[in-house]
N, C-alpha and C. Protein backbone atom coordinates (compact mmCIF):
# COMPACT_ATOMS: atom_id res chain seq x y z
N UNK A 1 11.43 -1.15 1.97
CA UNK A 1 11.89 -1.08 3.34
C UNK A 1 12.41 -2.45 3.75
N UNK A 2 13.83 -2.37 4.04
CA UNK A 2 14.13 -4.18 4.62
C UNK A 2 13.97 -3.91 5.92
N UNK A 3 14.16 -4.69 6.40
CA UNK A 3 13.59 -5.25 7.84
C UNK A 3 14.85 -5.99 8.40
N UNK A 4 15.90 -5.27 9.51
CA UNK A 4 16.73 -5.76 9.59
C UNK A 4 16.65 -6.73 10.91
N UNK A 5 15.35 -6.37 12.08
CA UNK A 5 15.78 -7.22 13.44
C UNK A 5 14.34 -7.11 13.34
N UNK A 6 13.90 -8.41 15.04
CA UNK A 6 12.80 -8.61 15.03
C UNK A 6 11.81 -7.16 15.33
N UNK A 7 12.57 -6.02 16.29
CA UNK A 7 12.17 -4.69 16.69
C UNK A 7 11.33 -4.04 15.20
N UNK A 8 11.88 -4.23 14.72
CA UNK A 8 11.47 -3.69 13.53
C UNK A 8 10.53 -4.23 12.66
N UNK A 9 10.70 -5.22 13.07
CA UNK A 9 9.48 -6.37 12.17
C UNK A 9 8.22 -6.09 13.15
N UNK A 10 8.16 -6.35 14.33
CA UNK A 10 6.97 -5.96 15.19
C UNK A 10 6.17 -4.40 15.39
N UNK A 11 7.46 -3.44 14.80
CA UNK A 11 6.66 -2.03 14.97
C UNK A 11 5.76 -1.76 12.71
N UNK A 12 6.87 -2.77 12.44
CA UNK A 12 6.12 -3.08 11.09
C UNK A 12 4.52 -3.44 10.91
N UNK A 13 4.69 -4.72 11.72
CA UNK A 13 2.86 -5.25 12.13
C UNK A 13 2.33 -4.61 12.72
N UNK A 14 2.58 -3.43 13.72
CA UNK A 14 2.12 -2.60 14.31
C UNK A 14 1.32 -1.79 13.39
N UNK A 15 1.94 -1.43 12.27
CA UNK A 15 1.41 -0.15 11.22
C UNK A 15 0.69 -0.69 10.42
N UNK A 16 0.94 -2.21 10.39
CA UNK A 16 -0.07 -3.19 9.43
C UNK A 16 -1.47 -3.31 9.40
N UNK A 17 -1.35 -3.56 11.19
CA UNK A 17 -2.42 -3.65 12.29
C UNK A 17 -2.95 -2.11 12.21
N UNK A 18 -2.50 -1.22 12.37
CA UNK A 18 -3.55 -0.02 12.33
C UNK A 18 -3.79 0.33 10.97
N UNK A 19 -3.16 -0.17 10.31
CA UNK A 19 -3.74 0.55 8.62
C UNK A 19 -5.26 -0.41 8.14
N UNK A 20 -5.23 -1.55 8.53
CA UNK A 20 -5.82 -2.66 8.43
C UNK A 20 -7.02 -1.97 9.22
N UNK A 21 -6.93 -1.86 10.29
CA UNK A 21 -7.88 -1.79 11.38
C UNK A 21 -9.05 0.01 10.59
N UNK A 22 -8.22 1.15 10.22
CA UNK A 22 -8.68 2.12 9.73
C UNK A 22 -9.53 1.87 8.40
N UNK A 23 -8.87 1.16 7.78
CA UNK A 23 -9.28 0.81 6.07
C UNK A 23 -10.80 0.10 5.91
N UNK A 24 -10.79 -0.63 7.43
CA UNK A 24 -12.00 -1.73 7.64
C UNK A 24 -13.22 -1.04 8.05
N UNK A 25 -12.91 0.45 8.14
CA UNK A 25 -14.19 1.54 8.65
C UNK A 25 -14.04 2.12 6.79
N UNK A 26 -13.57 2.31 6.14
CA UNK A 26 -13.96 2.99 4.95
C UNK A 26 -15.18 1.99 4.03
N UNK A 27 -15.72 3.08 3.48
CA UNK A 27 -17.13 2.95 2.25
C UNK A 27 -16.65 2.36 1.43
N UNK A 28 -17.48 1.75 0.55
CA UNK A 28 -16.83 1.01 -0.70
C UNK A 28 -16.99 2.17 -1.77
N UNK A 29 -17.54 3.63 -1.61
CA UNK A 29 -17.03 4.48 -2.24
C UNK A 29 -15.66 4.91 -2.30
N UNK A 30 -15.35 5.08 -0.89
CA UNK A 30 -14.10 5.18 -0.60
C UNK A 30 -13.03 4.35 -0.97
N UNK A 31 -12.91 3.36 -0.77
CA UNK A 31 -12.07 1.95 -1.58
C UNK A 31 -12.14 1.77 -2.88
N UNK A 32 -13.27 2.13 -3.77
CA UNK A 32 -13.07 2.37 -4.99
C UNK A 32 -12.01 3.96 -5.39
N UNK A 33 -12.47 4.65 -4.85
CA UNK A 33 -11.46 5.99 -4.97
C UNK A 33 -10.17 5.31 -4.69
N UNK A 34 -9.96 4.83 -3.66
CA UNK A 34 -8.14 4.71 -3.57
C UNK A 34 -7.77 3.53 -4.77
N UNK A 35 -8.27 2.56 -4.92
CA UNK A 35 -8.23 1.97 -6.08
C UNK A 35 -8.10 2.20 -7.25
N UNK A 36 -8.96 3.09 -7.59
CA UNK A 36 -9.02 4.16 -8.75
C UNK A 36 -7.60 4.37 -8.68
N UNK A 37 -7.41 5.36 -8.31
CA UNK A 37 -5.73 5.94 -7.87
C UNK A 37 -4.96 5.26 -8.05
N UNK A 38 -5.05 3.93 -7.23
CA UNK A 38 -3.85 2.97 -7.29
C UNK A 38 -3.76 2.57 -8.71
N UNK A 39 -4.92 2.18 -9.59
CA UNK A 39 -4.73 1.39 -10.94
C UNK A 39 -4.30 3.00 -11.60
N UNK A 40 -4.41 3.83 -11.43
CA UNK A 40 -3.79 4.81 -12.63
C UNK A 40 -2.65 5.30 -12.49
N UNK A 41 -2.48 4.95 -11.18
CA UNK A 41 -0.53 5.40 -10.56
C UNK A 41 0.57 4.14 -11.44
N UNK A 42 -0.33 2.85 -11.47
CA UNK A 42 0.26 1.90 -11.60
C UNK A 42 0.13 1.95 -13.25
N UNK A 43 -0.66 2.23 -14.24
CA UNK A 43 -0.58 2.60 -15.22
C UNK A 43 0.33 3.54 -15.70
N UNK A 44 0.19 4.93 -14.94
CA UNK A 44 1.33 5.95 -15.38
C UNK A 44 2.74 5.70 -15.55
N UNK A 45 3.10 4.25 -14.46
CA UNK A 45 4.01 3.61 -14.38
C UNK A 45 5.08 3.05 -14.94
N UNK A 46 3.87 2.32 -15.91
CA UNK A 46 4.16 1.06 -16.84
C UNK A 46 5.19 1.52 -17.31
N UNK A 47 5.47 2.11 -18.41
CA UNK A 47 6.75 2.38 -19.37
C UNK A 47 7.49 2.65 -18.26
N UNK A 48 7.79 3.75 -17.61
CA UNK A 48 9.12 3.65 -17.02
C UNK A 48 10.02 2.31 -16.23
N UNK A 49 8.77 1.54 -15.73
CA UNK A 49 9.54 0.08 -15.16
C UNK A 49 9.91 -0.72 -15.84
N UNK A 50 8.81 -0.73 -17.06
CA UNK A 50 9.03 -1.43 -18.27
C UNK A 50 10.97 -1.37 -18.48
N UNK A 51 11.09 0.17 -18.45
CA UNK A 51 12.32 0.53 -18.96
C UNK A 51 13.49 -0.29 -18.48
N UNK A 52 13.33 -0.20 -16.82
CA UNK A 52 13.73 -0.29 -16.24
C UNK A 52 14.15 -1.56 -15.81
N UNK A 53 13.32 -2.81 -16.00
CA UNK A 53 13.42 -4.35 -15.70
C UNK A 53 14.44 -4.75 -16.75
């Protein structure tokens, strides 16, 4: 996502600010689950970016 004016940069921190603010109520069960996820999305990954760089 580029960021072309300041409008946009501030409704950006806006979503920063509430994702931040939600994430800071989750379990560290929970944060391991999205983690989980994230390292195997980012694994499934590999070769195709690989390809791709």
């Amino acid at each position: 996502m580029a960021v072309t004016n300041v409008a946009e940069l501030n409704a950006l921190v806006e979503r920063v600010k509430k994702a931040q603010r939600e994430y800071a109520s989750f379990t560290q069960e929970q944060v391991d689950k999205i983690f989980r996820a994230a390292a195997l999305a980012a694994a499934d990954a590999r070769i195709p970016l690989a390809k791709m760089a």
